[in-house]
C-alpha atoms as a PDB file:
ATOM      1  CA  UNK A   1       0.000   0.000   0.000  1.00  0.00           C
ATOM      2  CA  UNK A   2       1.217   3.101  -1.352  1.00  0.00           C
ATOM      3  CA  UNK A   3       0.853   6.305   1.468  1.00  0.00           C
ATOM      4  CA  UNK A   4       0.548  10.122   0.127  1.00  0.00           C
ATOM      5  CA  UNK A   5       0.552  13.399   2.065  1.00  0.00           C
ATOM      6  CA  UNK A   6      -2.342  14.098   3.851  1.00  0.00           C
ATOM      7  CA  UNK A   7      -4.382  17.429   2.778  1.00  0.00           C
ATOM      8  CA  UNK A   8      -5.095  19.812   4.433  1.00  0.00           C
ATOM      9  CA  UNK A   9      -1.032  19.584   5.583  1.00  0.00           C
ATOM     10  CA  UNK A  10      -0.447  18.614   9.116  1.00  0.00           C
ATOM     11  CA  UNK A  11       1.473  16.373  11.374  1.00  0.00           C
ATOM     12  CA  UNK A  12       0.669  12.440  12.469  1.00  0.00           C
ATOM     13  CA  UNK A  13       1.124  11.761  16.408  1.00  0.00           C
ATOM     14  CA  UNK A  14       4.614  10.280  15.444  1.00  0.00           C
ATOM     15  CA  UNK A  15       5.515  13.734  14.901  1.00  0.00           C
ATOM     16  CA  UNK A  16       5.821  12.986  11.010  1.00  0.00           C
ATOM     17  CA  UNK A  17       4.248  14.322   8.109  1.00  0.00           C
ATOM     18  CA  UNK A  18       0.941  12.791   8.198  1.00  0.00           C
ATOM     19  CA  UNK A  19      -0.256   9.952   4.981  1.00  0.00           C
ATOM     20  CA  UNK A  20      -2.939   8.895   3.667  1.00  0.00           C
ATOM     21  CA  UNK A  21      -3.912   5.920   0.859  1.00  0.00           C
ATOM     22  CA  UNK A  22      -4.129   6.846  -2.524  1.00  0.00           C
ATOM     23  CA  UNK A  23      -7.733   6.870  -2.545  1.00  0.00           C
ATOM     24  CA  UNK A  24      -8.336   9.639   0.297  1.00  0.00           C
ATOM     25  CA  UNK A  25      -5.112  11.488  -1.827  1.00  0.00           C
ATOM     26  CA  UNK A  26      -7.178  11.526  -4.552  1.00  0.00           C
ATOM     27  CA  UNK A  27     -10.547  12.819  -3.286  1.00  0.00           C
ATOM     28  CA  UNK A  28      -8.063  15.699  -1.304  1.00  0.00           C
ATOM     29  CA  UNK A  29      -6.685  16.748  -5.079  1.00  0.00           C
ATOM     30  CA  UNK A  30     -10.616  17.014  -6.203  1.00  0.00           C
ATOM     31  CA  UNK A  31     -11.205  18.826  -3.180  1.00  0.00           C
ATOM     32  CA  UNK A  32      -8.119  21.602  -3.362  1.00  0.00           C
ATOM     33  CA  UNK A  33      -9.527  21.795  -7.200  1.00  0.00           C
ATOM     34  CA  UNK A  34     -12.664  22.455  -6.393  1.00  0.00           C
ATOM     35  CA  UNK A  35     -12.313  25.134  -3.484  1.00  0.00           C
ATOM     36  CA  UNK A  36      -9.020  26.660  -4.963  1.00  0.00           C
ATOM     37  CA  UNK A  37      -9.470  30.423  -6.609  1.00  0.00           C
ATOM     38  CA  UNK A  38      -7.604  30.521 -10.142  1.00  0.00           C
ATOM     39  CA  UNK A  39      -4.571  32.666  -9.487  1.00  0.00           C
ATOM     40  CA  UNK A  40      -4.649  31.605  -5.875  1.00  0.00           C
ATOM     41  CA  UNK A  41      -1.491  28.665  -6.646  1.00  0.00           C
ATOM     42  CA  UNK A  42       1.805  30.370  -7.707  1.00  0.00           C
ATOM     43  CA  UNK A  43       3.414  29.431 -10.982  1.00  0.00           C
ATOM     44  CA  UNK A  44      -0.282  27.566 -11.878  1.00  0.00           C
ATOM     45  CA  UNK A  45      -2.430  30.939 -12.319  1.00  0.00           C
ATOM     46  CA  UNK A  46      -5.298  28.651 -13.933  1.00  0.00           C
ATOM     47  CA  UNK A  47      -5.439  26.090 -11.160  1.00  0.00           C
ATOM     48  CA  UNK A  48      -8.810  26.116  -9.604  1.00  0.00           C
ATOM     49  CA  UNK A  49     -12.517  26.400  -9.914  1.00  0.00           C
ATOM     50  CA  UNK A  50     -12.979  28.651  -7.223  1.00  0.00           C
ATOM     51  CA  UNK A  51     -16.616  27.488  -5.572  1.00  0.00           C
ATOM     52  CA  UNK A  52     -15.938  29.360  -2.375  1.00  0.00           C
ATOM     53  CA  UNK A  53     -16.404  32.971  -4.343  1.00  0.00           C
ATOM     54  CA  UNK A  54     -20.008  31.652  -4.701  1.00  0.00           C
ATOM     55  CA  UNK A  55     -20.465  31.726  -1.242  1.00  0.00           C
ATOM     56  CA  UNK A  56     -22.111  35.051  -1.073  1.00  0.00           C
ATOM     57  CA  UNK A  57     -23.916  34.425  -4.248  1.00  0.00           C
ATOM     58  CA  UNK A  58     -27.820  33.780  -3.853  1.00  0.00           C
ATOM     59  CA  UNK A  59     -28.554  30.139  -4.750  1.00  0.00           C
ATOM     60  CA  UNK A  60     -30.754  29.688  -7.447  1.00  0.00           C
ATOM     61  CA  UNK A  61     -30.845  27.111 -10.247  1.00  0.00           C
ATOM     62  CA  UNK A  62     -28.229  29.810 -12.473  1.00  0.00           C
ATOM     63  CA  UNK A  63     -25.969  29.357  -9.304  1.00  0.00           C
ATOM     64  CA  UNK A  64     -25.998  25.537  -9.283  1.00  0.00           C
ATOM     65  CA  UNK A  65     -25.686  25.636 -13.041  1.00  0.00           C
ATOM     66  CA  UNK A  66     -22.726  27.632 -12.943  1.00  0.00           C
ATOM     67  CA  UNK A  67     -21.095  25.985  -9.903  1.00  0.00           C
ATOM     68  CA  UNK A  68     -21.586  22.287 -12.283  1.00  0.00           C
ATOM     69  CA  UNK A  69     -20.031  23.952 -15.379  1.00  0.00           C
ATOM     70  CA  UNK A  70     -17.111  25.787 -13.101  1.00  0.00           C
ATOM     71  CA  UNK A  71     -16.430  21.795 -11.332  1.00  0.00           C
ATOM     72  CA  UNK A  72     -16.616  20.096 -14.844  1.00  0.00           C
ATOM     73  CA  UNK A  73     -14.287  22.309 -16.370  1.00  0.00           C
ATOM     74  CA  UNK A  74     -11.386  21.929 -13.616  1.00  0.00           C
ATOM     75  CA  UNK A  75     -11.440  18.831 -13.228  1.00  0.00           C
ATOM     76  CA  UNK A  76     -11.809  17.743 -16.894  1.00  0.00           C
ATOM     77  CA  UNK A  77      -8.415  19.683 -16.729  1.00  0.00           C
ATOM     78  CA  UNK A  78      -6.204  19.473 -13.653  1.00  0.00           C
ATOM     79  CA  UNK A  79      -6.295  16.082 -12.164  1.00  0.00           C
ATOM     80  CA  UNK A  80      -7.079  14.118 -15.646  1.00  0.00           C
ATOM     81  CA  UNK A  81      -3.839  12.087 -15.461  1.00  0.00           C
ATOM     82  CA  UNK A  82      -5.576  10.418 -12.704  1.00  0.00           C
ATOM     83  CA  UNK A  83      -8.770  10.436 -12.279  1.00  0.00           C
ATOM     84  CA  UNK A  84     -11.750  10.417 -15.290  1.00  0.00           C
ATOM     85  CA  UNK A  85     -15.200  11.964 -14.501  1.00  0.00           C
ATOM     86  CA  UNK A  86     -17.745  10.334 -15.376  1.00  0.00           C
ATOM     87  CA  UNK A  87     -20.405  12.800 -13.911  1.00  0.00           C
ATOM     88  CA  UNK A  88     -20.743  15.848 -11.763  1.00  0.00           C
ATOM     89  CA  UNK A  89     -24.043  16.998 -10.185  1.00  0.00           C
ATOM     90  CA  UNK A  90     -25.053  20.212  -8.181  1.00  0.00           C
ATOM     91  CA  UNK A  91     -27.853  19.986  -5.923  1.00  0.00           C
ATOM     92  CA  UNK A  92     -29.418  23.011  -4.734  1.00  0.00           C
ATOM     93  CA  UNK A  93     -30.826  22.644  -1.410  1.00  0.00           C
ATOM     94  CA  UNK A  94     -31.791  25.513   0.980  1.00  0.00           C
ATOM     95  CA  UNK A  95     -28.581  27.579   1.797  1.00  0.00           C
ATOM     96  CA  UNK A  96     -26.028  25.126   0.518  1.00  0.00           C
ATOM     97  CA  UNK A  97     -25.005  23.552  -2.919  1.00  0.00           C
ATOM     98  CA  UNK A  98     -23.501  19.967  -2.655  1.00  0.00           C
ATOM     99  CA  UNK A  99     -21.518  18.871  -5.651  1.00  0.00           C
ATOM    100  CA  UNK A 100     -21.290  15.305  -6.110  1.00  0.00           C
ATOM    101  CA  UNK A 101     -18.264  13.996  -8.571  1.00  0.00           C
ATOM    102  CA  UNK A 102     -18.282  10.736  -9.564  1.00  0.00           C
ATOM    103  CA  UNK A 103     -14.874   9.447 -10.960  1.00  0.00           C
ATOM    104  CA  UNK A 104     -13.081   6.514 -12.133  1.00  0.00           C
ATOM    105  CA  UNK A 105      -9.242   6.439 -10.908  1.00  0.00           C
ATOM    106  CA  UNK A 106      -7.348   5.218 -14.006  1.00  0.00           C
ATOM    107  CA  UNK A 107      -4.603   3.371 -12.327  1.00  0.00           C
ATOM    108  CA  UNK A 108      -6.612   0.489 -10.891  1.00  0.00           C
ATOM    109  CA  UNK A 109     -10.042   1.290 -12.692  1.00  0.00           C
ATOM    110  CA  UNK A 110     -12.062   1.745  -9.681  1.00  0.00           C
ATOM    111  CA  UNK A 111     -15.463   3.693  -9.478  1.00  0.00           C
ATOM    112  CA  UNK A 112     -15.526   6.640  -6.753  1.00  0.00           C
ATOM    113  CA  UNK A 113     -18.026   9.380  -5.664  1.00  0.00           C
ATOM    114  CA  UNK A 114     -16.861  12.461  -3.503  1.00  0.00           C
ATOM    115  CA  UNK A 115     -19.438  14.751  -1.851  1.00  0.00           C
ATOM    116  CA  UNK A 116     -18.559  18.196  -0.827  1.00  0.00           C
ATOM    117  CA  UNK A 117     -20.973  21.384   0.085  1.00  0.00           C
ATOM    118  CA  UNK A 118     -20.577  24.748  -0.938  1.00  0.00           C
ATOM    119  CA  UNK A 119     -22.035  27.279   1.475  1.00  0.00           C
ATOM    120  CA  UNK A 120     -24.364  29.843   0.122  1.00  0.00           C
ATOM    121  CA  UNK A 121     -26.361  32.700   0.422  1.00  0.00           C
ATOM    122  CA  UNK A 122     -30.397  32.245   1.330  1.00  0.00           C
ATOM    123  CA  UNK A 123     -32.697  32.103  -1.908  1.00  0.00           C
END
């Protein structure tokens, strides 16, 4: 079994960089993608899809529309030499949007789905 850093950065109780299996890796790098503004990363100015600047938007079916096109996009483009999407959804419920990838990691061809929630603004 393979171990990779742990996002968000932090030390184990051995005093050592903390791991994690490739799996829980993986769903960190859709997570950074997804939450990270574009020109946030140095040297990688279109890294990102930037959901948290929709925080203060109003949700609304535009916003979860957006959000799913925004998601697609980056991850269609950053983390492709690992992972393949095979569908991203936006729900729209009450004050938050939860965006649901589904993914196939291409080394071992195994089927995934990672939940996150994007805080919003009231309807």
């Amino acid at each position: 079994m393979s171990s990779e850093l742990d996002f968000p950065y932090h030390f184990a109780d051995q005093g050592r960089t903390a791991t994690t299996s490739r799996s829980d890796h993986i769903r960190d790098l859709i997570e950074q993608v997804l939450f990270t503004m574009q020109g946030e990363r140095v040297m990688r100015p279109d890294f990102g899809a930037g959901l948290l600047a929709l925080v203060f938007e109003p949700n609304s079916v535009t916003l979860a529309a957006t959000t799913q096109m925004l998601a697609q996009a980056a991850l269609h483009q950053h983390p492709a030499h690992l992972i393949a999407v095979t569908s991203t959804e936006v729900i729209n419920d009450d004050a938050v949007l939860r965006v649901d990838i589904r993914y196939v990691v291409l080394a071992d061809r195994t089927s995934h789905v990672a939940s996150f929630a994007v805080p919003g603004g009231a309807a």
